[in-house]
Structures are given as C-alpha cells and as structure tokens.
C-alpha atoms as a PDB file:
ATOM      1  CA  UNK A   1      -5.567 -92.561-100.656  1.00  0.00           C
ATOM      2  CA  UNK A   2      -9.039 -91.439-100.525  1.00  0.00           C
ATOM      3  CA  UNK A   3     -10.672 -88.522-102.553  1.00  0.00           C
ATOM      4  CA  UNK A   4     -10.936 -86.574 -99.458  1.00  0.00           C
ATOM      5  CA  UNK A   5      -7.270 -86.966 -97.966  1.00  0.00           C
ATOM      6  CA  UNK A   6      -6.179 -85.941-101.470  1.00  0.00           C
ATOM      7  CA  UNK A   7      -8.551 -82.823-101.487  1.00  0.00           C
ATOM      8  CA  UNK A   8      -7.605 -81.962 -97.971  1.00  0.00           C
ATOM      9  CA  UNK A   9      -4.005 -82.124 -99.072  1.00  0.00           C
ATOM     10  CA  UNK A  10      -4.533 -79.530-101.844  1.00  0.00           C
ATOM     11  CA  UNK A  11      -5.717 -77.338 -99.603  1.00  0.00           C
ATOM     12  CA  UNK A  12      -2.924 -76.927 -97.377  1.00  0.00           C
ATOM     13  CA  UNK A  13      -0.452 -76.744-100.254  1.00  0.00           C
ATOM     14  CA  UNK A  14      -2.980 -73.541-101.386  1.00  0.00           C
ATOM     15  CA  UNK A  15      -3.039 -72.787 -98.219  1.00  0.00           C
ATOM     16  CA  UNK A  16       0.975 -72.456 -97.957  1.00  0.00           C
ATOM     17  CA  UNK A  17       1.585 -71.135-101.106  1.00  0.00           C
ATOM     18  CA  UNK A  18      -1.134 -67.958-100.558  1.00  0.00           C
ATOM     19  CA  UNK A  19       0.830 -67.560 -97.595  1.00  0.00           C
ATOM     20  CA  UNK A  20      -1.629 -68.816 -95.421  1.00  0.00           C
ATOM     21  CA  UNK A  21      -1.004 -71.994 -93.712  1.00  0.00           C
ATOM     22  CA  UNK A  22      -2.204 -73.690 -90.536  1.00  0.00           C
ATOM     23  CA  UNK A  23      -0.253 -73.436 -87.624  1.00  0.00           C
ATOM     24  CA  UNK A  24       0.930 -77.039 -86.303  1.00  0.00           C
ATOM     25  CA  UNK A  25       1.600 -76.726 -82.500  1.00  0.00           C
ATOM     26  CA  UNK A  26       3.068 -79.811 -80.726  1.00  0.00           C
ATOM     27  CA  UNK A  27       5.908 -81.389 -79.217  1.00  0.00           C
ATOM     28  CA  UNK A  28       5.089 -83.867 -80.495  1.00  0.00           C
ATOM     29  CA  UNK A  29       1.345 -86.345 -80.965  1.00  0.00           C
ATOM     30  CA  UNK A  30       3.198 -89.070 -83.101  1.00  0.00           C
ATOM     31  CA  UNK A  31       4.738 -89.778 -80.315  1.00  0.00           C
ATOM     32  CA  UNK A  32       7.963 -89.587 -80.778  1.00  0.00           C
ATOM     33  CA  UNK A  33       9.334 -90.382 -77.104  1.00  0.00           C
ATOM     34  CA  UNK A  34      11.135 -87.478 -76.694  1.00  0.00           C
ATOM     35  CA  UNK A  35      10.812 -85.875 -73.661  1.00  0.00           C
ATOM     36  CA  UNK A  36      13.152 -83.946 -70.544  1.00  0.00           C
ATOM     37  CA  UNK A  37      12.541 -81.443 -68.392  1.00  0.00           C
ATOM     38  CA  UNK A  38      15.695 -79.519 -68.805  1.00  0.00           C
ATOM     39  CA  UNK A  39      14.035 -76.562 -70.855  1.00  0.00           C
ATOM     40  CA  UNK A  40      11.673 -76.306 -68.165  1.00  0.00           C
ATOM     41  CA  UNK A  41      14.466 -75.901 -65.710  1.00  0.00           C
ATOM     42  CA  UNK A  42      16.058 -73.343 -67.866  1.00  0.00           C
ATOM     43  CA  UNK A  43      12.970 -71.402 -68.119  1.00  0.00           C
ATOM     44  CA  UNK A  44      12.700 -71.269 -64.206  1.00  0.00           C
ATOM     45  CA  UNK A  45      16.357 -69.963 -63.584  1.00  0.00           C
ATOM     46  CA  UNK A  46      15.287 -67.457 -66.413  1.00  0.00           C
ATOM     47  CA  UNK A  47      12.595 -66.421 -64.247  1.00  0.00           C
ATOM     48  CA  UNK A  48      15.221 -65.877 -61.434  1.00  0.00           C
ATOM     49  CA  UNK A  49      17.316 -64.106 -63.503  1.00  0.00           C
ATOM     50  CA  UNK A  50      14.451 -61.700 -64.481  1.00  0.00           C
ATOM     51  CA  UNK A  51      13.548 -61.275 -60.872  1.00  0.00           C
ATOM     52  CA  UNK A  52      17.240 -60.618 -60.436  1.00  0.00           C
ATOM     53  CA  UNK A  53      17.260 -58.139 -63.181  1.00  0.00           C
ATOM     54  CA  UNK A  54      13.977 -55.767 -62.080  1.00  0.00           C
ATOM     55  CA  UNK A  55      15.213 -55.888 -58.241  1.00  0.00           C
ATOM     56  CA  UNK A  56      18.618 -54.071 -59.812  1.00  0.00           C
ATOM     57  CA  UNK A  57      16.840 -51.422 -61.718  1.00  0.00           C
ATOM     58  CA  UNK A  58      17.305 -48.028 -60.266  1.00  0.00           C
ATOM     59  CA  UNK A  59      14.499 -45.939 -59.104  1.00  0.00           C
ATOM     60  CA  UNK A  60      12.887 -44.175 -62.091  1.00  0.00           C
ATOM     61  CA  UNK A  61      13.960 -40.703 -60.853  1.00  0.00           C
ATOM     62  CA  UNK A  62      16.321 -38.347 -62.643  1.00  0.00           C
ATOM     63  CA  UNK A  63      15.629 -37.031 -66.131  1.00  0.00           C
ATOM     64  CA  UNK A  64      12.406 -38.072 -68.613  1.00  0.00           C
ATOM     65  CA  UNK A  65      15.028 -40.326 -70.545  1.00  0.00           C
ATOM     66  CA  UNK A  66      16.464 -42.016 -67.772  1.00  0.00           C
ATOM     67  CA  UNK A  67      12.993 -43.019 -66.339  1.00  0.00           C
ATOM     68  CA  UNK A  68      12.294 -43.816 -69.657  1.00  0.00           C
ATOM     69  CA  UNK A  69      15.198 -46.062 -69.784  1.00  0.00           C
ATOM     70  CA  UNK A  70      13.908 -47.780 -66.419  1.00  0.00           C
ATOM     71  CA  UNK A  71      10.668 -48.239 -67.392  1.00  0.00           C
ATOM     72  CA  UNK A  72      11.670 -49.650 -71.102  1.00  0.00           C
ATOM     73  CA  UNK A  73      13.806 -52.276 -69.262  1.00  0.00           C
ATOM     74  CA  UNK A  74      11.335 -52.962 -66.498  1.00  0.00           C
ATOM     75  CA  UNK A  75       8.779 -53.805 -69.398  1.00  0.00           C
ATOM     76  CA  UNK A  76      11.255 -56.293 -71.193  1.00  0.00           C
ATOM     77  CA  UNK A  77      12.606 -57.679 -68.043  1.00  0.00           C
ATOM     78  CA  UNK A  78       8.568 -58.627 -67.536  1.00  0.00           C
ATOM     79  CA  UNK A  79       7.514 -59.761 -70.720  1.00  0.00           C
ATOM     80  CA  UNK A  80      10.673 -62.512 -70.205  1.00  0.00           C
ATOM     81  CA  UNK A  81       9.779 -63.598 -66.902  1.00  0.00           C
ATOM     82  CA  UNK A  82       6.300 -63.732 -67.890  1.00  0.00           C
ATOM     83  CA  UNK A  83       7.140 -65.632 -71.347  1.00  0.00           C
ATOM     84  CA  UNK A  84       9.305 -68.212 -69.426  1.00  0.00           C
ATOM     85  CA  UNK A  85       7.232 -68.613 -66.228  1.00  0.00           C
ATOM     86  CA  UNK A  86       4.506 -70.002 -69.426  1.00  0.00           C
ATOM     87  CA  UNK A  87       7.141 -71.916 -70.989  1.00  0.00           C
ATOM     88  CA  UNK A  88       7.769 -73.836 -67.525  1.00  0.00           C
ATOM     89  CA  UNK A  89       3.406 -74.588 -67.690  1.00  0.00           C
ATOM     90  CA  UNK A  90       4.449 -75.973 -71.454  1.00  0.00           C
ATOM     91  CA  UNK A  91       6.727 -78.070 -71.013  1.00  0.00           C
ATOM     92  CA  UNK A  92       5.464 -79.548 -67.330  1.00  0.00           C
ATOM     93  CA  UNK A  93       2.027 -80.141 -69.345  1.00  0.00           C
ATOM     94  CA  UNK A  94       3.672 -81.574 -72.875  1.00  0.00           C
ATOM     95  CA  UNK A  95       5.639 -83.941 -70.481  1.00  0.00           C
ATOM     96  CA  UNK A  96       2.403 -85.028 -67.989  1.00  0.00           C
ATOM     97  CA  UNK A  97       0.172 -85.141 -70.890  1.00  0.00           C
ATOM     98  CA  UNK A  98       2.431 -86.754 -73.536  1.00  0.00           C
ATOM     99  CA  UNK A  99       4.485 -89.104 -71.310  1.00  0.00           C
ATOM    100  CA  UNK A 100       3.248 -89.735 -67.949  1.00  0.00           C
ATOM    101  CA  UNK A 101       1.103 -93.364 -68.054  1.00  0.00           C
ATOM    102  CA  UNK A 102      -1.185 -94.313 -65.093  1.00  0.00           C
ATOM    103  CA  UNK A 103       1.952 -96.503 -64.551  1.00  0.00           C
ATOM    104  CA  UNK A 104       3.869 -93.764 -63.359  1.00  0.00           C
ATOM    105  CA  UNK A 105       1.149 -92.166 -61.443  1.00  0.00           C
ATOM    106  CA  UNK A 106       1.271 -95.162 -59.440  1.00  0.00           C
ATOM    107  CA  UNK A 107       4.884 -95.382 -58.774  1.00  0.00           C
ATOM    108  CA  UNK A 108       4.760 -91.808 -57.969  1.00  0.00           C
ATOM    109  CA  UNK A 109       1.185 -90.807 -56.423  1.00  0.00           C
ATOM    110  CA  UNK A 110       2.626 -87.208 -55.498  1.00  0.00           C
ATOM    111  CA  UNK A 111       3.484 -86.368 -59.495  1.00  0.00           C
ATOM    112  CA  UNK A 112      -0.151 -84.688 -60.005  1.00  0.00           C
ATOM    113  CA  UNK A 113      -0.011 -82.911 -56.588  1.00  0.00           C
ATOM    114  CA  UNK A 114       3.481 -81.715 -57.717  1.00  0.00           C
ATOM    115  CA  UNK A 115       2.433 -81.192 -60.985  1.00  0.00           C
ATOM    116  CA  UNK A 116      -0.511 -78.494 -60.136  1.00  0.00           C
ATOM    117  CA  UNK A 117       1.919 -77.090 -57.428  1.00  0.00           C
ATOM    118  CA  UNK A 118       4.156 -76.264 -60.704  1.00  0.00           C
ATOM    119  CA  UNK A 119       1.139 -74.387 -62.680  1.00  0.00           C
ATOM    120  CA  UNK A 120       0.321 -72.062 -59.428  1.00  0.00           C
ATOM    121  CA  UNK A 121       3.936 -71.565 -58.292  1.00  0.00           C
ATOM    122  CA  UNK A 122       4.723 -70.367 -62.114  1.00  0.00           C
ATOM    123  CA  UNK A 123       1.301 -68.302 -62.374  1.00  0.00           C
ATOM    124  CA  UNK A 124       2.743 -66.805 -58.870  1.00  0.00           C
ATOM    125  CA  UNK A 125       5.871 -65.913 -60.024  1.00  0.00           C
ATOM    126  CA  UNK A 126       4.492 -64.543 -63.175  1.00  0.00           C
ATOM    127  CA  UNK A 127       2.477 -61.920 -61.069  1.00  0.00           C
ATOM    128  CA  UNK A 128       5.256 -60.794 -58.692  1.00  0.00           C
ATOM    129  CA  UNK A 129       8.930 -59.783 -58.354  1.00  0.00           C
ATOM    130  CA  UNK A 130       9.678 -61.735 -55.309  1.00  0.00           C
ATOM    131  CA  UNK A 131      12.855 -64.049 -55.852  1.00  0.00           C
ATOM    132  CA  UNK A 132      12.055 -66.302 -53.712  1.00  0.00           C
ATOM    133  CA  UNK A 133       8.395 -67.250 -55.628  1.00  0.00           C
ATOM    134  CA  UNK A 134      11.030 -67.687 -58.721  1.00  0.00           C
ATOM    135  CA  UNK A 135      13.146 -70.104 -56.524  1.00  0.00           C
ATOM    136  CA  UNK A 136      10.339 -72.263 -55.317  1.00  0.00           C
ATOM    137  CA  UNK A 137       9.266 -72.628 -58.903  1.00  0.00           C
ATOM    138  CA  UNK A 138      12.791 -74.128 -59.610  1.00  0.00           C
ATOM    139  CA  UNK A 139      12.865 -76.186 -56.899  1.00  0.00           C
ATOM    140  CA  UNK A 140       9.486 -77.821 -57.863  1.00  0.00           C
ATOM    141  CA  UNK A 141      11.022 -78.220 -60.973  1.00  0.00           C
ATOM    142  CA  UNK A 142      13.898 -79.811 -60.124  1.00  0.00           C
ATOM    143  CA  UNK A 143      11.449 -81.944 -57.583  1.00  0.00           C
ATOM    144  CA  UNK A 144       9.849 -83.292 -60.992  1.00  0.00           C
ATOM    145  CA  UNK A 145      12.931 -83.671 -63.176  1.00  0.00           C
ATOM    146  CA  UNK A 146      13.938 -86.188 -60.346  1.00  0.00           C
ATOM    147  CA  UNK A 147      10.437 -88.275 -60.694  1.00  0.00           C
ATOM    148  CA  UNK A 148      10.739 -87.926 -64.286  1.00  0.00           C
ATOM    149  CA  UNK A 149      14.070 -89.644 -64.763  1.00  0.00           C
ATOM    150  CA  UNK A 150      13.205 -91.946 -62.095  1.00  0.00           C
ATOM    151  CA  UNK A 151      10.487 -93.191 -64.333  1.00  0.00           C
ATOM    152  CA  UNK A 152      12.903 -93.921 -67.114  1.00  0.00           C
ATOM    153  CA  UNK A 153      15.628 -95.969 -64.355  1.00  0.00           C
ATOM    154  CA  UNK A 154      17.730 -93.062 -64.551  1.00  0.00           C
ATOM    155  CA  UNK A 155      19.696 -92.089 -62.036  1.00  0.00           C
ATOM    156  CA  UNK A 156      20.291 -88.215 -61.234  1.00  0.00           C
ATOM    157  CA  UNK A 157      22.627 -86.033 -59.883  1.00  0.00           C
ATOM    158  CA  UNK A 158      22.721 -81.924 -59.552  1.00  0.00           C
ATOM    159  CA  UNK A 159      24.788 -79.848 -61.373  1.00  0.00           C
ATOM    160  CA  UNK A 160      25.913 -76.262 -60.722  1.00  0.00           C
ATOM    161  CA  UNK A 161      23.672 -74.184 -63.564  1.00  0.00           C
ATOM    162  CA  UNK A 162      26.677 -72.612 -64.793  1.00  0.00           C
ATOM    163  CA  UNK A 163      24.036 -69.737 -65.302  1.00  0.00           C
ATOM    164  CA  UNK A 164      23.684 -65.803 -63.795  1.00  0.00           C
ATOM    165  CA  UNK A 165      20.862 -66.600 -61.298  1.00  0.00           C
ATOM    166  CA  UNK A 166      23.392 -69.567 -59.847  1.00  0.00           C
ATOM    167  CA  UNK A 167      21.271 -73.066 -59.475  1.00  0.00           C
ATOM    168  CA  UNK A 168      21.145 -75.992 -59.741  1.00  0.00           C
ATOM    169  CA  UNK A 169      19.865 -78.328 -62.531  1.00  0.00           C
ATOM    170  CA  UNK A 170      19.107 -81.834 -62.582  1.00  0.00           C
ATOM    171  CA  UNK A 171      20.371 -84.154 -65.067  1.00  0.00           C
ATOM    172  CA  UNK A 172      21.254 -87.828 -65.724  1.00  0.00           C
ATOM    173  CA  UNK A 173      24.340 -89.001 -63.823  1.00  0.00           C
END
C-alpha cells in the first residue's frame, strides 16, 4: 500500500465520521455483470400510470381546498412521472454504457438508433400528459429488453404487467 492510498483512505474515514462523505454513484464500474432492463420497464408503465393518474384529476373548480387538493396531487403525480421518465434514461444508459460491446452493436446495428429514440421518447413524455407518448416509451423499451436478452442467447416472451396501467413486460422465457 502506498503512502498516498493510505492517506487518501484516512480521509474518507474523516470524511464519514464528520458526516461528510463522498457520494459513490454507480451500478456498478467493477463490473460486476449485472445488468436487465426490467426496472426500466417498470419505470415506463410508472410513467403510464402517472399519465393515467393526472388525466383522472377533476377540474380544479369548487372550493380553495379542493383546488388545492387538485393541484397538490397534480404536482406529485408530476414529480413521479418526471422522476421515472429519468430513471428509464438511467438505466437504458448504465446498460449501453456498462454492457453493450461493439460486438453487440454489430449483431444489432439498430441498438444506438433505438437507444437515442429511448432518451427523446422519455424527455417527451416527461414534458407532456399524453398517454400515448408514455406508451411509445414502453414499447421502445420493451423493443430493447428484446435486443438485450438476445445478446445474452436468451430467449423472451411477454408477460401481462400485472400492474394498474395494464402492459406488457418482457422477460426471459
């Protein structure tokens, strides 16, 4: 161990014990080969079921705490969407950047095409209410769950989501 690995090290544990220590964000650069899109998936049908959600919310008329009620769910209801819509961007970039090899690319040329369609179809739903923007993200989702297990030999199959917004998801058969 050198001098400097052994300072740096006391730092950090001063670090954590003042309360202060670094944040650590990743999934994960060892690597440790652990990757599926399912969250992703789950994020888009929770985008759906935000979407869902708003488009039920009565009109903000009535008394002050009723529209305040409206408006108190209509800002939750957003942050959610708006939270997951990211989380789909995460996990489609963890799994592209992580796991994807130029191997892949060339067994699937459409993957970064797909892959970009992901990141605008997620920004899109992220600034609107419109169901169906919420649906196309799934579906390009789903579109690279398939690719994704087809790059490990694994064969796929959809299954019912089981979930409010209805669904599908993709999974191993």
């Amino acid at each position: 161990m050198s001098a400097l690995s052994g300072i740096d090290r006391l730092r950090n544990v001063a670090r954590a014990l003042a309360g202060h220590p670094e944040p650590v964000y990743a999934h994960c650069d060892i690597p440790c080969g652990i990757y599926d899109p399912h969250e992703a998936q789950i994020a888009a049908l929770t985008v759906i079921r935000m979407d869902q959600l708003i488009g039920e919310l009565p009109a903000a008329t009535g008394t002050p705490a009723e529209a305040h009620s409206v408006a108190s769910k209509l800002a939750r209801y957003t942050a959610v969407k708006e939270q997951h819509a990211e989380r789909v961007k995460h996990e489609i970039r963890v799994i592209y950047g992580d796991y994807i090899t130029a191997d892949h690319l060339k067994a699937f040329p459409q993957l970064s095409e797909l892959t970009y369609k992901i990141f605008k179809q997620a920004s899109k739903a992220r600034q609107g209410t419109q169901i169906t923007d919420a649906q196309e993200l799934l579906k390009l989702v789903q579109e690279f769950a398939e690719i994704f297990w087809k790059t490990k030999n694994v064969t796929t199959h959809r299954v019912p989501s089981q979930q409010k917004p209805g669904g599908e998801l993709v999974v191993p058969a």
